[in-house]
PDB file of N, CA and C in Angstrom:
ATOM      1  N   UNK A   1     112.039 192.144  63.608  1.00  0.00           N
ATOM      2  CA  UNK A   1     111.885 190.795  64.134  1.00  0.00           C
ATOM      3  C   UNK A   1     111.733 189.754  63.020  1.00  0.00           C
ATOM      4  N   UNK A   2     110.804 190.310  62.100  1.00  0.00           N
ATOM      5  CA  UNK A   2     110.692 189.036  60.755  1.00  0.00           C
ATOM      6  C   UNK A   2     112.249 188.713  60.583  1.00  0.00           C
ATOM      7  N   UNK A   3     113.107 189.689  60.004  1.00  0.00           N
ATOM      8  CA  UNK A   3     114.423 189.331  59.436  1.00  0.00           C
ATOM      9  C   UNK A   3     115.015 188.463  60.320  1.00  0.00           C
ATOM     10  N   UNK A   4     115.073 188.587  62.017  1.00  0.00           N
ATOM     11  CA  UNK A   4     115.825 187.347  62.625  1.00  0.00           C
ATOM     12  C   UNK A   4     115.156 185.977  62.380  1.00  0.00           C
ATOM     13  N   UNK A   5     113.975 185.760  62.012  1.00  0.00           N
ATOM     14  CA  UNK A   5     113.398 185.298  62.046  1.00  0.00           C
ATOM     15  C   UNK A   5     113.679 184.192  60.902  1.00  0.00           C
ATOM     16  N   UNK A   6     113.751 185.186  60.477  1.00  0.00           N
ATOM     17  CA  UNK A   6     114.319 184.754  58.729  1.00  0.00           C
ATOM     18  C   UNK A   6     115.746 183.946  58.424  1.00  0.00           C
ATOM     19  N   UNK A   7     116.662 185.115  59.537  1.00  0.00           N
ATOM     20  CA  UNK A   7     118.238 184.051  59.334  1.00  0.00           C
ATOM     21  C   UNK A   7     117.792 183.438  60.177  1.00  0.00           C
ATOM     22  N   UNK A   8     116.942 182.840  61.241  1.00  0.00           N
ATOM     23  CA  UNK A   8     116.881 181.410  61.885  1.00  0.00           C
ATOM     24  C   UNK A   8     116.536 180.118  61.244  1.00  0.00           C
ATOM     25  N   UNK A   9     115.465 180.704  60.135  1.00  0.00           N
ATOM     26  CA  UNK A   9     115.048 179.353  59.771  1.00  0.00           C
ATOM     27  C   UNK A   9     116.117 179.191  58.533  1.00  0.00           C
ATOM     28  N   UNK A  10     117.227 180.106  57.969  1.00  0.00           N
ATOM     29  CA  UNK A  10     117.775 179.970  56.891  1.00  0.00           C
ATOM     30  C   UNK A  10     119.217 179.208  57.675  1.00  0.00           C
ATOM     31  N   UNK A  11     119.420 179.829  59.107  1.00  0.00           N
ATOM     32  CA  UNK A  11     120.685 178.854  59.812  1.00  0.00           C
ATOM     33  C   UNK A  11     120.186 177.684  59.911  1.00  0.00           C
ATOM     34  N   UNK A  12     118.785 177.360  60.687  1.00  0.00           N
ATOM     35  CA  UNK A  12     118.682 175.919  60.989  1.00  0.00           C
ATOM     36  C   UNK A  12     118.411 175.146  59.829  1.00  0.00           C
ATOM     37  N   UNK A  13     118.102 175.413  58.593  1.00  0.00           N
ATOM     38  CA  UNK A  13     118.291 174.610  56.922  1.00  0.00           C
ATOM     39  C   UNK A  13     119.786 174.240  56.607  1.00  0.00           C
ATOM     40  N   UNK A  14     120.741 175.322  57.101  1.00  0.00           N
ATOM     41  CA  UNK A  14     122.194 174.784  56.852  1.00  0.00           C
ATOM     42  C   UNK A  14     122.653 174.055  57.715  1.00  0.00           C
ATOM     43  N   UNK A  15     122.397 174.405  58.868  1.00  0.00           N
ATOM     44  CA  UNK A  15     122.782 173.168  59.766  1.00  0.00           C
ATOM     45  C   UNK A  15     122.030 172.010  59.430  1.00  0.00           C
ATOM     46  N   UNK A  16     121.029 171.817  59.168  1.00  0.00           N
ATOM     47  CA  UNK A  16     120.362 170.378  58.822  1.00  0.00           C
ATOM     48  C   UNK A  16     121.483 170.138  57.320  1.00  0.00           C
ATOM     49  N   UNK A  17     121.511 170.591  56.544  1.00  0.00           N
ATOM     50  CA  UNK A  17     122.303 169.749  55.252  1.00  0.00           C
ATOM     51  C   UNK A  17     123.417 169.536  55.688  1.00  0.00           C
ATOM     52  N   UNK A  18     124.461 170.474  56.535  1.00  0.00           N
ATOM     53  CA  UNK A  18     125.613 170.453  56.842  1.00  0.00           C
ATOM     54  C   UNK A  18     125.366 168.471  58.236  1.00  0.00           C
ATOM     55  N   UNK A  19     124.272 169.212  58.669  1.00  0.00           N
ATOM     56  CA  UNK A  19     124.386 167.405  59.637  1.00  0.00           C
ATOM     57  C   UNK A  19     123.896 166.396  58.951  1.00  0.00           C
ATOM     58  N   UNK A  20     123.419 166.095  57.456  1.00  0.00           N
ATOM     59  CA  UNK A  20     123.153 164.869  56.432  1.00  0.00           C
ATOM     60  C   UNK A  20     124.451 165.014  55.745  1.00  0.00           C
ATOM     61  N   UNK A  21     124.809 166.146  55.656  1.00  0.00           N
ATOM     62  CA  UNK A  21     126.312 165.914  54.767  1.00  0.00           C
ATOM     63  C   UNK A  21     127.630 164.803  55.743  1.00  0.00           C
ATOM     64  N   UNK A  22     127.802 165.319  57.162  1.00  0.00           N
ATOM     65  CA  UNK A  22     128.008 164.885  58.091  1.00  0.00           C
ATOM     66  C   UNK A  22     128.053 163.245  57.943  1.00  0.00           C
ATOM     67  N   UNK A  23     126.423 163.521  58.224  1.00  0.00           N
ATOM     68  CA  UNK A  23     125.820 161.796  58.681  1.00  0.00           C
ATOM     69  C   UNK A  23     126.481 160.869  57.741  1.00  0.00           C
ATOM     70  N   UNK A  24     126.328 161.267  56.161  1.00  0.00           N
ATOM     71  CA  UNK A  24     126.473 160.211  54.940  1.00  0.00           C
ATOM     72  C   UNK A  24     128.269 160.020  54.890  1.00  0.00           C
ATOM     73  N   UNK A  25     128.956 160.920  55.376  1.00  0.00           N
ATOM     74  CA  UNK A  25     130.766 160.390  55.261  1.00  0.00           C
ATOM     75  C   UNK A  25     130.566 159.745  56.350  1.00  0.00           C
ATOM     76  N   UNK A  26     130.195 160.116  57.285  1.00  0.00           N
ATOM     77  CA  UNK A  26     130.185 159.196  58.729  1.00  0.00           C
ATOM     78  C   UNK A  26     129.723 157.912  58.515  1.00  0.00           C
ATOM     79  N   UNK A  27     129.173 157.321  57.361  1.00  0.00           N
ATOM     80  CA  UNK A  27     128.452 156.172  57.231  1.00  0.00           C
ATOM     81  C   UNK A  27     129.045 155.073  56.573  1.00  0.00           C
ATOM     82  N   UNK A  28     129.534 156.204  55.498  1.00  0.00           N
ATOM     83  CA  UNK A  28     130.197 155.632  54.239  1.00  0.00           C
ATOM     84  C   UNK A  28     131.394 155.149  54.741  1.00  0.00           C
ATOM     85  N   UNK A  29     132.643 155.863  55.945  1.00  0.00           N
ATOM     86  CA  UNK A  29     133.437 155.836  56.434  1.00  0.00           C
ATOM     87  C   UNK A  29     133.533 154.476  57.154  1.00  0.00           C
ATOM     88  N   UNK A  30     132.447 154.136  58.325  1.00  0.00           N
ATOM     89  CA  UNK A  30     132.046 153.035  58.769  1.00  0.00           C
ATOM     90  C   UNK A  30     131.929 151.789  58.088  1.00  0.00           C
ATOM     91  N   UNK A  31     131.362 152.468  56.617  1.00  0.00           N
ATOM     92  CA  UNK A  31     131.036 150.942  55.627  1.00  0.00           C
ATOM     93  C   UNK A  31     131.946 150.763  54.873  1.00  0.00           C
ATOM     94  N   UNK A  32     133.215 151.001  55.014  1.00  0.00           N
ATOM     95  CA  UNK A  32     134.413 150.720  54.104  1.00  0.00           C
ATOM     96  C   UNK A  32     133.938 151.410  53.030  1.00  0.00           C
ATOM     97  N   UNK A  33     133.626 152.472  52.712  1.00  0.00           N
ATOM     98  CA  UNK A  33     133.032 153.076  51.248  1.00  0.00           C
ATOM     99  C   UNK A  33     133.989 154.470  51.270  1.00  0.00           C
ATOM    100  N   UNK A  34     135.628 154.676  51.460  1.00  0.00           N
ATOM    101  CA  UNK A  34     136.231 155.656  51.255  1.00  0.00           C
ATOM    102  C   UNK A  34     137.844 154.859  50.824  1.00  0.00           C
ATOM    103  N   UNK A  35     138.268 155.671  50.357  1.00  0.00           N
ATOM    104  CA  UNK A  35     140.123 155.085  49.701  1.00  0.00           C
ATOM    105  C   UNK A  35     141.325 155.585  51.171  1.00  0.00           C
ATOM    106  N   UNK A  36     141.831 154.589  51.522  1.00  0.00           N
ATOM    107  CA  UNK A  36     142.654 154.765  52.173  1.00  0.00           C
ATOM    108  C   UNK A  36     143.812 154.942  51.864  1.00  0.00           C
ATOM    109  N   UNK A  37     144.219 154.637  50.661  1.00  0.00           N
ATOM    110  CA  UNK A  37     145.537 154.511  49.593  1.00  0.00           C
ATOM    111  C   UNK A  37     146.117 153.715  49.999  1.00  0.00           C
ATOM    112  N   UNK A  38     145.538 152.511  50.333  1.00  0.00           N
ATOM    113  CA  UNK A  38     146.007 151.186  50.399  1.00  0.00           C
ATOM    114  C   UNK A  38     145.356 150.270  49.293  1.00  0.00           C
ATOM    115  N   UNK A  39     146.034 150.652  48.051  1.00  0.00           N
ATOM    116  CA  UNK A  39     145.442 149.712  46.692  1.00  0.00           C
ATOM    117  C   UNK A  39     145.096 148.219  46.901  1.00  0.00           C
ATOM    118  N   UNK A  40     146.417 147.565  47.866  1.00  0.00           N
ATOM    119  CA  UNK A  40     145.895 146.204  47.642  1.00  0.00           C
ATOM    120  C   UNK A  40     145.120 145.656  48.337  1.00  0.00           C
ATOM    121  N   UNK A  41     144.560 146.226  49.234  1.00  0.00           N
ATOM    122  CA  UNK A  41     142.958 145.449  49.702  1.00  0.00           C
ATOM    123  C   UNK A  41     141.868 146.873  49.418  1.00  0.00           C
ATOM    124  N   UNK A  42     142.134 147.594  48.595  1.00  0.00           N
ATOM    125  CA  UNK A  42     141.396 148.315  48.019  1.00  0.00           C
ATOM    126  C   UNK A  42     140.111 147.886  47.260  1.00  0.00           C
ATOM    127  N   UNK A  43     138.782 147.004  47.300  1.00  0.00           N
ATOM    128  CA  UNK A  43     137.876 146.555  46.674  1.00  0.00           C
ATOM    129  C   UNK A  43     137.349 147.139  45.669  1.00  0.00           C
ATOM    130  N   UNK A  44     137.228 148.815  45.309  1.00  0.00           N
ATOM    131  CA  UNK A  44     136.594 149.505  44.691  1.00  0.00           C
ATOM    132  C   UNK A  44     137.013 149.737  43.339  1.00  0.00           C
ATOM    133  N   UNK A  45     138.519 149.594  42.977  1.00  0.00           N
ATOM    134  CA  UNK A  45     139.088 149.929  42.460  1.00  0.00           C
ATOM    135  C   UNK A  45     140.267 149.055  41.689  1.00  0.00           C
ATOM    136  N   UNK A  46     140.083 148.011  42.271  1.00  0.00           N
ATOM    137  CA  UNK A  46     141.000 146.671  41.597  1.00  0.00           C
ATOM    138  C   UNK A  46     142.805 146.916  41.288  1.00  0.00           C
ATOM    139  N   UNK A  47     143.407 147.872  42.744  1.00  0.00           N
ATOM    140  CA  UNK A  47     144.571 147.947  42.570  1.00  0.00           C
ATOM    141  C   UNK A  47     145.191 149.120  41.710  1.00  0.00           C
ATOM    142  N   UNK A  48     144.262 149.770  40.603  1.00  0.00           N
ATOM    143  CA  UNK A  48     144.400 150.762  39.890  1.00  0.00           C
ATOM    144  C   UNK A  48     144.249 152.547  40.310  1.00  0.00           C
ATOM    145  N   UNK A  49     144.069 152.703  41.912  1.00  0.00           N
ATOM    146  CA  UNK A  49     143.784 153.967  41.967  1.00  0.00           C
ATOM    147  C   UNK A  49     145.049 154.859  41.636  1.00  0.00           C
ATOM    148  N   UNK A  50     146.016 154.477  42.833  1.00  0.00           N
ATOM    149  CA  UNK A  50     147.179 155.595  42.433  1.00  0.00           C
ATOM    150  C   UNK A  50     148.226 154.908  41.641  1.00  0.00           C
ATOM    151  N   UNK A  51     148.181 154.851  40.278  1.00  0.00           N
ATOM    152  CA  UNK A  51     149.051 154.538  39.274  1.00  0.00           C
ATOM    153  C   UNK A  51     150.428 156.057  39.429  1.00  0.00           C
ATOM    154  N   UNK A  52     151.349 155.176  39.207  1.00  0.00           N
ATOM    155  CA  UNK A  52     152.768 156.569  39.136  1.00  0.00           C
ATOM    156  C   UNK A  52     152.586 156.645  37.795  1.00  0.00           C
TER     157      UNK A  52
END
């Protein structure tokens, strides 16, 4: 019984980072804080991301 016990609290620790890992693209996504590969209204990056 300890050992289930054991992968429970070691699943519900990964599911908690895996749902902050989650939360923070989900946020960042919302706040314009990811590259769409659209350079010219690209703010982050001043037109320079995908150089040929």
């Amino acid at each position: 019984m300890p050992a289930v016990l054991g992968n429970l609290i070691v699943l519900a620790a990964l599911a908690a980072v895996v749902g902050l890992a989650v939360r923070s693209l989900w946020k960042s996504r919302r706040a314009g804080g990811h590259c769409n590969g659209d350079c010219a209204s690209c703010g982050g990056c001043h037109g320079g991301c995908h150089t040929k």
